[in-house]
PDB file of N, CA and C in Angstrom:
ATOM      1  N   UNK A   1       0.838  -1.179   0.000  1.00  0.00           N
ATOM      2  CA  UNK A   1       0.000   0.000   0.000  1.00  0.00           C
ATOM      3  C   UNK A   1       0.886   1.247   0.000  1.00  0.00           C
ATOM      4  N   UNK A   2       0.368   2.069  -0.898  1.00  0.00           N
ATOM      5  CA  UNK A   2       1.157   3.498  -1.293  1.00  0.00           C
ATOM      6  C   UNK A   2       1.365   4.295   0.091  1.00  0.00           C
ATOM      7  N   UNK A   3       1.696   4.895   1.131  1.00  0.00           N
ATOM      8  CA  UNK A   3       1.513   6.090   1.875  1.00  0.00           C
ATOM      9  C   UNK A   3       1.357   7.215   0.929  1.00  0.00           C
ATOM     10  N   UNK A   4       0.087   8.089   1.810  1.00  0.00           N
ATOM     11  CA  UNK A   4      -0.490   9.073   1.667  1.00  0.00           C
ATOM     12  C   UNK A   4       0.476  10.268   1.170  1.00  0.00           C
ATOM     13  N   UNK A   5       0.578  10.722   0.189  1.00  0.00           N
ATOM     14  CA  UNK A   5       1.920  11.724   0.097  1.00  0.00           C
ATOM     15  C   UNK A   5       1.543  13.511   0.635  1.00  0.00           C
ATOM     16  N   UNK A   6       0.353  13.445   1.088  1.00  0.00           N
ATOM     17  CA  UNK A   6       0.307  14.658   2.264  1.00  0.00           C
ATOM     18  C   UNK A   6       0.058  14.260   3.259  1.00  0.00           C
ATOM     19  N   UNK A   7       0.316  13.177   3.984  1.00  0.00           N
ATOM     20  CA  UNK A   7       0.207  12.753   5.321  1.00  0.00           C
ATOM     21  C   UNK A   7       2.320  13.139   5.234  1.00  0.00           C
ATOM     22  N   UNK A   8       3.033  12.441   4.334  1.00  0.00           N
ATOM     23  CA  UNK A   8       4.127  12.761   4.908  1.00  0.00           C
ATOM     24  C   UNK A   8       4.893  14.258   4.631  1.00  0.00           C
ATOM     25  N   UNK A   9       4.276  15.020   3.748  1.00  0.00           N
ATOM     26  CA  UNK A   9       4.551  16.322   3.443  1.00  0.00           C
ATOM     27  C   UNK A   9       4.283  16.719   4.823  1.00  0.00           C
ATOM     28  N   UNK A  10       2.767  16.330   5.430  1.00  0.00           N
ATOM     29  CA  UNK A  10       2.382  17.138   6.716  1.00  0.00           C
ATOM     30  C   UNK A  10       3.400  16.938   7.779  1.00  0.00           C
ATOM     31  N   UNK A  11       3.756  16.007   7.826  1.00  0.00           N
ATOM     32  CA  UNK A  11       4.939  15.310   8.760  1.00  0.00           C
ATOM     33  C   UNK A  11       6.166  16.384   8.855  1.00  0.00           C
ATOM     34  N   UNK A  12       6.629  16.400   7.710  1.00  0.00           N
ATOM     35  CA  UNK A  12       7.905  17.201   7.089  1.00  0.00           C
ATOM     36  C   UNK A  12       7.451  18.943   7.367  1.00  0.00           C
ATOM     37  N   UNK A  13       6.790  19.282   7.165  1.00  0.00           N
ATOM     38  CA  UNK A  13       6.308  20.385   7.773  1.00  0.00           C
ATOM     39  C   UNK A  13       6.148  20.944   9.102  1.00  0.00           C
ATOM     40  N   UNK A  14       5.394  20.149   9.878  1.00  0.00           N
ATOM     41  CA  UNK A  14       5.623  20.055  10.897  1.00  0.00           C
ATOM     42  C   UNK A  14       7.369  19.651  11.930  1.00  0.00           C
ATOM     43  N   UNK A  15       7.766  19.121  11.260  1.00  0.00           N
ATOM     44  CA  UNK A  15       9.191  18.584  11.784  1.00  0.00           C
ATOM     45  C   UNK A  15       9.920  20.367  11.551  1.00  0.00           C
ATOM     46  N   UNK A  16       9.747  20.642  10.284  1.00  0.00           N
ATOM     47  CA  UNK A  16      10.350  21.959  10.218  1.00  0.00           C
ATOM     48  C   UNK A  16       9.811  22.900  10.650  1.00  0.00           C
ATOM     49  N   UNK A  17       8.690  22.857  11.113  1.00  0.00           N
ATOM     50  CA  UNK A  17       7.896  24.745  12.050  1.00  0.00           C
ATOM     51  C   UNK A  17       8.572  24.160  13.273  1.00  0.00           C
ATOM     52  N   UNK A  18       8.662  23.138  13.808  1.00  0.00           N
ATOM     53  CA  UNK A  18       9.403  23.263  14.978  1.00  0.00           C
ATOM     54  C   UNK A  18      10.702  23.054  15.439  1.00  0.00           C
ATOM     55  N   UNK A  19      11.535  23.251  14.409  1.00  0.00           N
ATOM     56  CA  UNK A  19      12.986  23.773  14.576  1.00  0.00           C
ATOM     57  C   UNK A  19      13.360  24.838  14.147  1.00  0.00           C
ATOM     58  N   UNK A  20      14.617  25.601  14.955  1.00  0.00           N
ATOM     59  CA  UNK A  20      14.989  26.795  14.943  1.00  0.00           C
ATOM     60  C   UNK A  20      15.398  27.333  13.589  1.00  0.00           C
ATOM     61  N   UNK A  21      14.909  28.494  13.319  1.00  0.00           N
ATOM     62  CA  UNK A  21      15.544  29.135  11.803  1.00  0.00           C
ATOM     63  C   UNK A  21      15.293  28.017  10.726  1.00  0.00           C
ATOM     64  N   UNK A  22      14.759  26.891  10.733  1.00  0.00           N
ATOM     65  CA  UNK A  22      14.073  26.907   9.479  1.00  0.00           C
ATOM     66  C   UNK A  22      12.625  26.580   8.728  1.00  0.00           C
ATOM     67  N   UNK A  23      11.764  27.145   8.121  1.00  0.00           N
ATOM     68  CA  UNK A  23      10.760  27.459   7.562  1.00  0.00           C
ATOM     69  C   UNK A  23      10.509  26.959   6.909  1.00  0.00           C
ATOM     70  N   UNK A  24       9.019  26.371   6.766  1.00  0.00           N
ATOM     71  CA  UNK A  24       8.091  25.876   6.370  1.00  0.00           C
ATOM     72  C   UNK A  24       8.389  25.732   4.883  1.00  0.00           C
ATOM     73  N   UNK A  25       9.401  27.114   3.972  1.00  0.00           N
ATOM     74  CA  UNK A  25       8.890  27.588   2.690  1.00  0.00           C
ATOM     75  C   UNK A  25      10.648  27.495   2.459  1.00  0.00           C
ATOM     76  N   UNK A  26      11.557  26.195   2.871  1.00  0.00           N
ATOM     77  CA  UNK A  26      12.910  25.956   2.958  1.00  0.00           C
ATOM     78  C   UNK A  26      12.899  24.985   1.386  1.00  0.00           C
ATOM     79  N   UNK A  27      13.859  25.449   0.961  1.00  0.00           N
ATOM     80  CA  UNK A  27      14.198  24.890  -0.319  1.00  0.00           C
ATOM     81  C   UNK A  27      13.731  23.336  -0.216  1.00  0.00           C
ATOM     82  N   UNK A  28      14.288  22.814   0.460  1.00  0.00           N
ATOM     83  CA  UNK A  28      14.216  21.013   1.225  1.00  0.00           C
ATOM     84  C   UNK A  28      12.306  20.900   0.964  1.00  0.00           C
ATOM     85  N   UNK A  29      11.800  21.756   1.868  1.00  0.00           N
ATOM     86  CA  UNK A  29      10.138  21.408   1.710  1.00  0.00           C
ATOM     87  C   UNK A  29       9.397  21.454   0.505  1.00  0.00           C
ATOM     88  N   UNK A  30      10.071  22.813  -0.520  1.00  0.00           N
ATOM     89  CA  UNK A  30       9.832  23.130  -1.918  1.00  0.00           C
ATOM     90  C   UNK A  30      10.074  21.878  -2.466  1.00  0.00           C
ATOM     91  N   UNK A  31      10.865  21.300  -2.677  1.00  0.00           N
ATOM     92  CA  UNK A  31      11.878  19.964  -3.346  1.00  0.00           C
ATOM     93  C   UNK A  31      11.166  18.967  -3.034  1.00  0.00           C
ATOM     94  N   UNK A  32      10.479  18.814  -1.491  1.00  0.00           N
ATOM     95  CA  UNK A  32       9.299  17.503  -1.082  1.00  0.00           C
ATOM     96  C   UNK A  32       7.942  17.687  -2.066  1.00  0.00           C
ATOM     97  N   UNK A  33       7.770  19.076  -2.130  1.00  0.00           N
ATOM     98  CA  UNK A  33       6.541  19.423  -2.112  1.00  0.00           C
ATOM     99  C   UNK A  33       6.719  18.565  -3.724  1.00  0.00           C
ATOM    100  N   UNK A  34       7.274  19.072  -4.569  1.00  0.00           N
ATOM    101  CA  UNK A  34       7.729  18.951  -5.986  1.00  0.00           C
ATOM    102  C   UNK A  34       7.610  17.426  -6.441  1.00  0.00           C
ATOM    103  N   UNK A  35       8.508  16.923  -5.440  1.00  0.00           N
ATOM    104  CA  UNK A  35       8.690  14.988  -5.390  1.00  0.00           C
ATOM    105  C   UNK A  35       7.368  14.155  -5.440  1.00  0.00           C
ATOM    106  N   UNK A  36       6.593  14.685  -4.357  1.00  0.00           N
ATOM    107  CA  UNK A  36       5.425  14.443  -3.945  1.00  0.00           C
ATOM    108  C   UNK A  36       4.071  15.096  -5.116  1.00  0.00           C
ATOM    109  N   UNK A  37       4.190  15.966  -5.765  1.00  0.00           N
ATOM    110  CA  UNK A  37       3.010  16.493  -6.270  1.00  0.00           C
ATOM    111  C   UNK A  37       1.911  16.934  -5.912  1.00  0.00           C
ATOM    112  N   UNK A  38       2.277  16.984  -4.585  1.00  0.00           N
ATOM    113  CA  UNK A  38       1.428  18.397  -3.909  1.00  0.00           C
ATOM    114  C   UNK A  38       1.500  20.087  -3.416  1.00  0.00           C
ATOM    115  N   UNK A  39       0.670  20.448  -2.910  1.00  0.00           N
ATOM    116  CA  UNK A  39       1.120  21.965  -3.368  1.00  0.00           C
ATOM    117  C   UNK A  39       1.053  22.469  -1.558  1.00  0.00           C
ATOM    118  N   UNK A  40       1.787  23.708  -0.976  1.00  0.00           N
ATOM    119  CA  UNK A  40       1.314  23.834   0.171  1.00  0.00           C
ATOM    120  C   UNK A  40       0.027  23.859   1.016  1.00  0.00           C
ATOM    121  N   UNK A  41      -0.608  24.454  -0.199  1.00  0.00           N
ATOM    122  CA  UNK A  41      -2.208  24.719   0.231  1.00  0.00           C
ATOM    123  C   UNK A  41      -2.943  23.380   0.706  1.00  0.00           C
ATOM    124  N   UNK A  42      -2.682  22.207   0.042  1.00  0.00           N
ATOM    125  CA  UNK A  42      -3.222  20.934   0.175  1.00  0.00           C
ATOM    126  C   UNK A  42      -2.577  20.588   1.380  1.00  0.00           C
ATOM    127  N   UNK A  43      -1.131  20.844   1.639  1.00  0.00           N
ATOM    128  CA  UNK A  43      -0.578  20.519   2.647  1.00  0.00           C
ATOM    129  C   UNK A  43      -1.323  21.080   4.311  1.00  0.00           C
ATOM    130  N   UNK A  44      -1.453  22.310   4.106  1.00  0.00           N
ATOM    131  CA  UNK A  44      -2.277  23.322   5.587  1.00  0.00           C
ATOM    132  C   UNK A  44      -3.447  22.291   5.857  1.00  0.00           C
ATOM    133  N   UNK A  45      -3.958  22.564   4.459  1.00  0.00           N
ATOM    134  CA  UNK A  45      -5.454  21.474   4.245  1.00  0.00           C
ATOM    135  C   UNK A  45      -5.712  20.754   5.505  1.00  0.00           C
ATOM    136  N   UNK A  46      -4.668  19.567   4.968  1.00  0.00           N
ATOM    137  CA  UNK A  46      -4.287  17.701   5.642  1.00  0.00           C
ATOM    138  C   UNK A  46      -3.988  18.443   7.143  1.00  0.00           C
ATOM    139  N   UNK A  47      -3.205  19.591   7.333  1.00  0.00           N
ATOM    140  CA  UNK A  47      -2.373  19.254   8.656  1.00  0.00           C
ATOM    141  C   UNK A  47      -4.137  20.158   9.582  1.00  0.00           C
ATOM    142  N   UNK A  48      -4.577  20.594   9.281  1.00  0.00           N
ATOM    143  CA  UNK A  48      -5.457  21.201   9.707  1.00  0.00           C
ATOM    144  C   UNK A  48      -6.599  20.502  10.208  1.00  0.00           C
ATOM    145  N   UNK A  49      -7.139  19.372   8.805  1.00  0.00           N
ATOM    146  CA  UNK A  49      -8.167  18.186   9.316  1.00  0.00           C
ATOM    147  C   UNK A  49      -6.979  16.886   9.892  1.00  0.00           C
ATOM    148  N   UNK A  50      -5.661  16.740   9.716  1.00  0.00           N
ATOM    149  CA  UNK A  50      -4.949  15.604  10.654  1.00  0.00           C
ATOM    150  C   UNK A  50      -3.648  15.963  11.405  1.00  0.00           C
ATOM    151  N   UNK A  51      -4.689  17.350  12.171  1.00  0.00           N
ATOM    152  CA  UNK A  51      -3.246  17.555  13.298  1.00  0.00           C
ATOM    153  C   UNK A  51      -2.884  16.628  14.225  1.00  0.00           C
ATOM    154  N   UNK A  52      -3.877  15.899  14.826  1.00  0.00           N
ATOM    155  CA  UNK A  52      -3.481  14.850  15.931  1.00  0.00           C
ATOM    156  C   UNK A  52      -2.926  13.876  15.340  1.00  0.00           C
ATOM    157  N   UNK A  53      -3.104  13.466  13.968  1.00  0.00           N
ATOM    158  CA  UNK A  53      -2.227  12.199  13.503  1.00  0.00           C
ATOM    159  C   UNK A  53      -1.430  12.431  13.485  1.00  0.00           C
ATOM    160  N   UNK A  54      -0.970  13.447  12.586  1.00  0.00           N
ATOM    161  CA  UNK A  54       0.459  14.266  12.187  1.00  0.00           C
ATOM    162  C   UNK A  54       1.723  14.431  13.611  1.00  0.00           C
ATOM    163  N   UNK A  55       0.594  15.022  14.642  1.00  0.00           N
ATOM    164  CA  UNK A  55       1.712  14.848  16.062  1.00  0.00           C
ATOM    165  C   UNK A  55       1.869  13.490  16.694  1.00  0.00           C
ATOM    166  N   UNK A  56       0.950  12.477  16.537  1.00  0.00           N
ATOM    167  CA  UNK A  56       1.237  10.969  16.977  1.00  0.00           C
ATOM    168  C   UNK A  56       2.362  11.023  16.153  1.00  0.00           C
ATOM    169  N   UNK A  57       2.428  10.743  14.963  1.00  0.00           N
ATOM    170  CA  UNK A  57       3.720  10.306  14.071  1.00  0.00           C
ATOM    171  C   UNK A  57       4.948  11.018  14.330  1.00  0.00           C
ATOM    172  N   UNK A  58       4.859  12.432  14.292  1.00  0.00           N
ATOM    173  CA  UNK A  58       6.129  12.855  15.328  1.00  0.00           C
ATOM    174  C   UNK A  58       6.331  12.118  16.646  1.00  0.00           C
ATOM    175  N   UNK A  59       5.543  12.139  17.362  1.00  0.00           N
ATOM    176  CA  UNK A  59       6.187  11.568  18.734  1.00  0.00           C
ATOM    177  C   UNK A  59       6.488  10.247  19.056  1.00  0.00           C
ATOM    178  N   UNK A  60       5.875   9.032  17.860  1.00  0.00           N
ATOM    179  CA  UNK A  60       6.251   7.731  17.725  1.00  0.00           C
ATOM    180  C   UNK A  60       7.722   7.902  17.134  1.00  0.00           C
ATOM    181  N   UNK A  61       7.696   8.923  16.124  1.00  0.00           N
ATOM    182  CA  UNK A  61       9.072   9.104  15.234  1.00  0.00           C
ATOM    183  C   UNK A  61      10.205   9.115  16.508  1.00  0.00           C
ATOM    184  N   UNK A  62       9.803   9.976  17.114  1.00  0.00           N
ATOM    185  CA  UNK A  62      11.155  10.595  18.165  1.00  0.00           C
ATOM    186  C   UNK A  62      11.176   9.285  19.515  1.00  0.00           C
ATOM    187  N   UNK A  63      10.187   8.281  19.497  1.00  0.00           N
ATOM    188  CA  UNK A  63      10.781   7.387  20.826  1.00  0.00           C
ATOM    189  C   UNK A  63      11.661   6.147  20.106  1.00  0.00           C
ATOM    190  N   UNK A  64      11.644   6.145  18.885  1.00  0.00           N
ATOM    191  CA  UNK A  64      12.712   5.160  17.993  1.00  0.00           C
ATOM    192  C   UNK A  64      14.107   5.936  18.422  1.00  0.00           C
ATOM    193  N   UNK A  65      14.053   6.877  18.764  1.00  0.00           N
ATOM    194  CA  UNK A  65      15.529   7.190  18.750  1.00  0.00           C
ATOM    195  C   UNK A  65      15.802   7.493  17.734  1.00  0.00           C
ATOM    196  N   UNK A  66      14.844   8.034  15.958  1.00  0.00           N
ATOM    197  CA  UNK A  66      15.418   8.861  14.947  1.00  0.00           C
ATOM    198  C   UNK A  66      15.471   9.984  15.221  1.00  0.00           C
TER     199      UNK A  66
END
């Protein structure tokens, strides 16, 4: 099964609003956005109707020790 490619844009977004000095609108997120074939707007979209998923997956991400 494919993963959702704005479930992990939302991911990646989120990972970057909450580190220091770099932004949402960082070459790296442009370059996801591009890979993926979605656009930011779709991205706010997803993180807006799946903020609580989006932060489970961060905080499962971070007890692996990545």
């Amino acid at each position: 099964m494919r993963k959702n490619p704005l479930f992990g844009a939302a991911v990646v977004k989120a990972v970057l609003r909450k580190r220091d000095g770099v932004t949402a609108s960082s070459a790296l997120y442009e370059g996801i956005l591009r890979d993926l074939g979605v656009t930011d707007d779709q991205v706010e979209a997803y993180l807006s109707a799946h903020a609580d998923e989006v932060e489970q997956a961060l905080r499962s991400h971070g007890r692996r020790g990545d």
